[in-house]
Protein backbone atom coordinates (compact mmCIF):
# COMPACT_ATOMS: atom_id res chain seq x y z
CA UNK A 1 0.00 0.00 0.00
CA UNK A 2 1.23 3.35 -0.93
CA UNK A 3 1.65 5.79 1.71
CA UNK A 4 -1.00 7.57 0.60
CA UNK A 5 -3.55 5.29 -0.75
CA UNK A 6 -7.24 5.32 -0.42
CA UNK A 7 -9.30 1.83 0.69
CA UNK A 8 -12.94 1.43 1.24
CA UNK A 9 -14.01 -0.86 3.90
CA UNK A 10 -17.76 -1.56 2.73
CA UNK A 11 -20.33 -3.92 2.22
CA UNK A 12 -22.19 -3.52 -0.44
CA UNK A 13 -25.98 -3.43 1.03
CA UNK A 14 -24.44 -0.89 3.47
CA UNK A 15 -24.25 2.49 4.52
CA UNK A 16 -21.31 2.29 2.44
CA UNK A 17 -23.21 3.07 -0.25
CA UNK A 18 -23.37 6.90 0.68
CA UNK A 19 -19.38 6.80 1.14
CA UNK A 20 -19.20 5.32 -2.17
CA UNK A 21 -20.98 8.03 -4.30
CA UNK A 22 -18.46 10.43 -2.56
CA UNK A 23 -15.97 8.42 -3.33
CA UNK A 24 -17.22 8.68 -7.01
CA UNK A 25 -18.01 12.43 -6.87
CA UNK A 26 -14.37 12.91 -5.49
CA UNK A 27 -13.35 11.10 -9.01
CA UNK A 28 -9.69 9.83 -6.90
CA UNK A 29 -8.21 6.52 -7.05
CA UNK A 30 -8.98 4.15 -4.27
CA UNK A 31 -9.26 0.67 -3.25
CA UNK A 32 -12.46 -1.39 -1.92
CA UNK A 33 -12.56 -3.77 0.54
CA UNK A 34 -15.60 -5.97 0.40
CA UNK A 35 -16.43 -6.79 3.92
CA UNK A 36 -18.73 -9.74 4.67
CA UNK A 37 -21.47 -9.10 8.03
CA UNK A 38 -21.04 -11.52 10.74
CA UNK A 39 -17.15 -12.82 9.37
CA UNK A 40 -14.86 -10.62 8.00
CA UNK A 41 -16.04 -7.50 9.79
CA UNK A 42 -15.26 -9.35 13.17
CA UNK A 43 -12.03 -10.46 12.33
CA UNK A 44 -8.13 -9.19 14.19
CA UNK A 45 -7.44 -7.60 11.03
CA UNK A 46 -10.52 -5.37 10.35
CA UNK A 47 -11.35 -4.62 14.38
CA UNK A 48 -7.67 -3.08 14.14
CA UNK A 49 -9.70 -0.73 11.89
CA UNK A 50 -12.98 -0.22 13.36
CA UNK A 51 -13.55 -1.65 17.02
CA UNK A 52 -17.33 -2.06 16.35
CA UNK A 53 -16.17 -3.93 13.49
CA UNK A 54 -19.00 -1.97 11.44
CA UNK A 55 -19.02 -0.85 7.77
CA UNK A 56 -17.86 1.55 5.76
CA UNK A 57 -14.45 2.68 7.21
CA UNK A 58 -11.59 4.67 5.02
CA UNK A 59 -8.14 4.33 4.77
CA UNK A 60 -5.69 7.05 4.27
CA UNK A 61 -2.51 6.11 4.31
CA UNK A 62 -1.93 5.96 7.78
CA UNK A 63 -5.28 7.50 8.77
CA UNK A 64 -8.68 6.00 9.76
CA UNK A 65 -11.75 7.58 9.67
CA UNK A 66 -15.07 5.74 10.71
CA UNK A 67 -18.74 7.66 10.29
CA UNK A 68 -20.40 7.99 7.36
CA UNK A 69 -20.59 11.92 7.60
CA UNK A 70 -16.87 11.88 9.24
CA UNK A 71 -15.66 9.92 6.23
CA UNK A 72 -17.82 12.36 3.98
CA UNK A 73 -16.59 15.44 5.61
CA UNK A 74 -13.05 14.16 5.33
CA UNK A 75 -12.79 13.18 1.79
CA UNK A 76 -14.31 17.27 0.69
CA UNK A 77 -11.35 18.42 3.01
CA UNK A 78 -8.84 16.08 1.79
CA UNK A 79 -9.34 17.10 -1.84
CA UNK A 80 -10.33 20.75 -1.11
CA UNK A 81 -9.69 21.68 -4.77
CA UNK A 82 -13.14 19.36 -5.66
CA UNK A 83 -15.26 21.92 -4.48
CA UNK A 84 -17.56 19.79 -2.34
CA UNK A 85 -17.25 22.05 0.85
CA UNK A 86 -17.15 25.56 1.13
CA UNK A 87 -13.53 27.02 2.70
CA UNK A 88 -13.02 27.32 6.10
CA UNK A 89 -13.47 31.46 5.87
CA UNK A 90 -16.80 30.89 3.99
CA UNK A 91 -20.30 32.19 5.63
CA UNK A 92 -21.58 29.03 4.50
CA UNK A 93 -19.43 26.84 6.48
CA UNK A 94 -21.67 26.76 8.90
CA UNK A 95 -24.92 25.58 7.11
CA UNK A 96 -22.84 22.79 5.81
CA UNK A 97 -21.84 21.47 9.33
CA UNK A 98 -25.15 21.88 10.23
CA UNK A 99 -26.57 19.85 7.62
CA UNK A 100 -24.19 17.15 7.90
CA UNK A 101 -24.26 16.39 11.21
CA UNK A 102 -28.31 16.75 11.55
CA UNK A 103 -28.59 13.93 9.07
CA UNK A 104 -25.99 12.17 11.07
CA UNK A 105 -27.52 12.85 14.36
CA UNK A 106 -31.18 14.14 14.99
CA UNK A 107 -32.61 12.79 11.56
CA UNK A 108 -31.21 9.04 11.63
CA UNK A 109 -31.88 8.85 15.20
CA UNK A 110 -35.89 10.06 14.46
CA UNK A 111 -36.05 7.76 11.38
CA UNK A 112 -34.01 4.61 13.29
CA UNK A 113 -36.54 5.10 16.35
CA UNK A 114 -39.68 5.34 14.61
CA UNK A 115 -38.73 2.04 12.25
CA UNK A 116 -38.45 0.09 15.73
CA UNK A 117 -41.69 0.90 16.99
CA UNK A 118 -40.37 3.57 19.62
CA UNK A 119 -42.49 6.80 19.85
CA UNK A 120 -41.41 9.00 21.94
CA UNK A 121 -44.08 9.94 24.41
CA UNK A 122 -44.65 13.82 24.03
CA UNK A 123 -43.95 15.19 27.64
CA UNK A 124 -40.42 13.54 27.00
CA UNK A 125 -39.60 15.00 23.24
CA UNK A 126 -36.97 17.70 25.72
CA UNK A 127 -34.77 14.92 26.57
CA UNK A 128 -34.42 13.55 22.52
CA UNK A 129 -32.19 15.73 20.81
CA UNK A 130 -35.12 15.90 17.46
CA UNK A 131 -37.93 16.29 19.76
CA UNK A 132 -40.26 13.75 17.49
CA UNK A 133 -40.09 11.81 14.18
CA UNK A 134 -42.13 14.42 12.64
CA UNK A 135 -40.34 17.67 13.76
CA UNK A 136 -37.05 16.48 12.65
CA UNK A 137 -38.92 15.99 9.12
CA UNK A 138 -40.34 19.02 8.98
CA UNK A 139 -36.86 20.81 9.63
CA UNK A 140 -35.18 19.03 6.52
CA UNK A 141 -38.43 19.52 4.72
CA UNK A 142 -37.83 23.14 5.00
CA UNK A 143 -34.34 23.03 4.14
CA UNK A 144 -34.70 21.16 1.03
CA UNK A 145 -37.78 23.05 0.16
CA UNK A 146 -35.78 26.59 0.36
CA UNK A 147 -33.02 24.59 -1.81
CA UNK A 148 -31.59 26.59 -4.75
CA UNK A 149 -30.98 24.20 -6.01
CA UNK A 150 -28.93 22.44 -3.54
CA UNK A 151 -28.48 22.44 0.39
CA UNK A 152 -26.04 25.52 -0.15
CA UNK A 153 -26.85 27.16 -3.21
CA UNK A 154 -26.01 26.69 -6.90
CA UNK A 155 -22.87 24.07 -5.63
CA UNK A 156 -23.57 20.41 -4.88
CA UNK A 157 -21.39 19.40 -2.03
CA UNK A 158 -21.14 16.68 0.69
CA UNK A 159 -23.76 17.57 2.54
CA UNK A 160 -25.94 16.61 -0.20
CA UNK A 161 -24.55 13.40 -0.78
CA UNK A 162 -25.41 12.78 2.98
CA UNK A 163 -29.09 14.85 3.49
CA UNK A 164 -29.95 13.02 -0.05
CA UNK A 165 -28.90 9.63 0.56
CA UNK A 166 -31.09 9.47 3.54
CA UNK A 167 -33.93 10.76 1.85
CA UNK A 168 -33.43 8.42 -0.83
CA UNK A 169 -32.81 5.10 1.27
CA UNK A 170 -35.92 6.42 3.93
CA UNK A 171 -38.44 7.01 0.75
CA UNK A 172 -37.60 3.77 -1.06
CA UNK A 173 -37.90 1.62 2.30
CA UNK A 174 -40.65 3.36 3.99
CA UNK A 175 -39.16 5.31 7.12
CA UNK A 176 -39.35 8.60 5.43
CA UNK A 177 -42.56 9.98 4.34
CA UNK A 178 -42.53 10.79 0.63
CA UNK A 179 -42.89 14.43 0.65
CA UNK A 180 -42.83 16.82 -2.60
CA UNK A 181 -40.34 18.29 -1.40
CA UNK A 182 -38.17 15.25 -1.03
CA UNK A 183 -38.91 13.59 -3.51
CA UNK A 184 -38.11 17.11 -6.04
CA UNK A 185 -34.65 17.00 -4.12
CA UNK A 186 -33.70 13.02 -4.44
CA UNK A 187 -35.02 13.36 -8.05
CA UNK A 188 -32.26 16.23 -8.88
CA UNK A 189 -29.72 14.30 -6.75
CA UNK A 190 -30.20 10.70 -8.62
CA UNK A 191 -29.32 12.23 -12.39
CA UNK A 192 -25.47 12.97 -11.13
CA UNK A 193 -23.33 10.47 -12.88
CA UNK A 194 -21.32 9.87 -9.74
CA UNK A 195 -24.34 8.64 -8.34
CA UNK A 196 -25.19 6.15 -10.88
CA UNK A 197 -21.90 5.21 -11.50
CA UNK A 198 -21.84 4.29 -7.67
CA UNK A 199 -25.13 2.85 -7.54
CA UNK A 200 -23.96 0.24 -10.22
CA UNK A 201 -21.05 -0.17 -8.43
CA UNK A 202 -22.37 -1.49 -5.22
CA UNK A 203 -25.47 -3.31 -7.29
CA UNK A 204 -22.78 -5.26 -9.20
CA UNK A 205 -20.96 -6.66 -6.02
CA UNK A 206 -24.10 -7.55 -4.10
CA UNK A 207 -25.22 -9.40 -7.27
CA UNK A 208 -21.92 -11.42 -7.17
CA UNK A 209 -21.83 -12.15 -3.46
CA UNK A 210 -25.82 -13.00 -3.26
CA UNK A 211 -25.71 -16.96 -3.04
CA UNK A 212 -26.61 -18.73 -5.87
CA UNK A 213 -29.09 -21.65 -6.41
């Protein structure tokens, strides 16, 4: 391995897939490492990487990061020149941390709770850090509804990749409501070639791990 060499810990029916299309948006060489649940995520080798032995994890040289947004955030840093966040002096900085880490935090936690039956009983909503399912909703709702066209303006960017992806996975599985406004954002989202190109991607190596008859 080069000292500087990108690899993808994933699997491909993951949340690796989100990693992936920035992978494929960042348009840099890198490496995956197909991961298998229950096996090869457990083993020496890949707990040296990730301790929870969980999926997707990257590889930079000597550096680890773990966290879908984390790895997201890392790889627009990384390769600054990409455009996929705004600089460090920008006024927008701050919407784009926001956005990231509320789809990492408030938003999956709403949409993870409500898919195992847990409703949160409304004189408790202070101690949840989205309040309810449907509050945390209505806050990306307005977000993506205000788009123009994207979370920050006319540039697409990371948070994007991360907002959209879990619109996109919530809608097609159920634990997202399919709102217009969504569904107008996903739609403009799903036509980037990086996106396809990563969607086909991960479809091809699930088809060639999925047992055969």
């Amino acid at each position: 391995m080069t000292s500087r060499e990108l690899v993808f810990y994933t699997h491909p029916q993951s949340r690796g897939r989100i990693v992936r299309w920035m992978l494929e948006e960042i348009g840099v060489p890198y490496r995956t490492e197909l991961l298998v649940y229950g096996a090869s995520m457990k083993a020496p080798e890949y707990l040296a990487v990730n301790p929870l032995g969980k999926v997707p994890a990257l590889r930079h040289g000597d550096l680890v990061v773990t966290e879908v947004a984390a790895i997201c955030a890392y790889l627009a840093d990384a390769f600054a020149s990409k455009g996929f966040a705004p600089p460090c002096d920008s006024p927008l900085r701050g919407a784009y941390y926001r956005w990231l880490f509320f789809a990492a935090g408030p938003l999956e936690a709403a949409v993870s709770n409500r898919a195992l039956g847990f409703v949160v009983p409304p004189e408790r909503k202070g101690m949840m850090g989205y309040g309810s399912y449907e509050e945390a909703l209505d806050v990306v709702e307005g977000a993506v509804a205000a788009r123009a066209p994207y979370l920050l303006g006319e540039r697409f960017g990371a948070a994007d990749v991360v907002v959209g992806s879990h619109l996109a996975f919530g809608m097609r599985f159920g634990t997202i409501e399919k709102r217009p406004a969504f569904e107008a954002y996903v739609s403009l989202l799903e036509q980037r070639p990086a996106r396809r190109r990563g969607l086909e991607l991960d479809d091809a190596a699930a088809a060639a791990s999925a047992p055969h008859a």
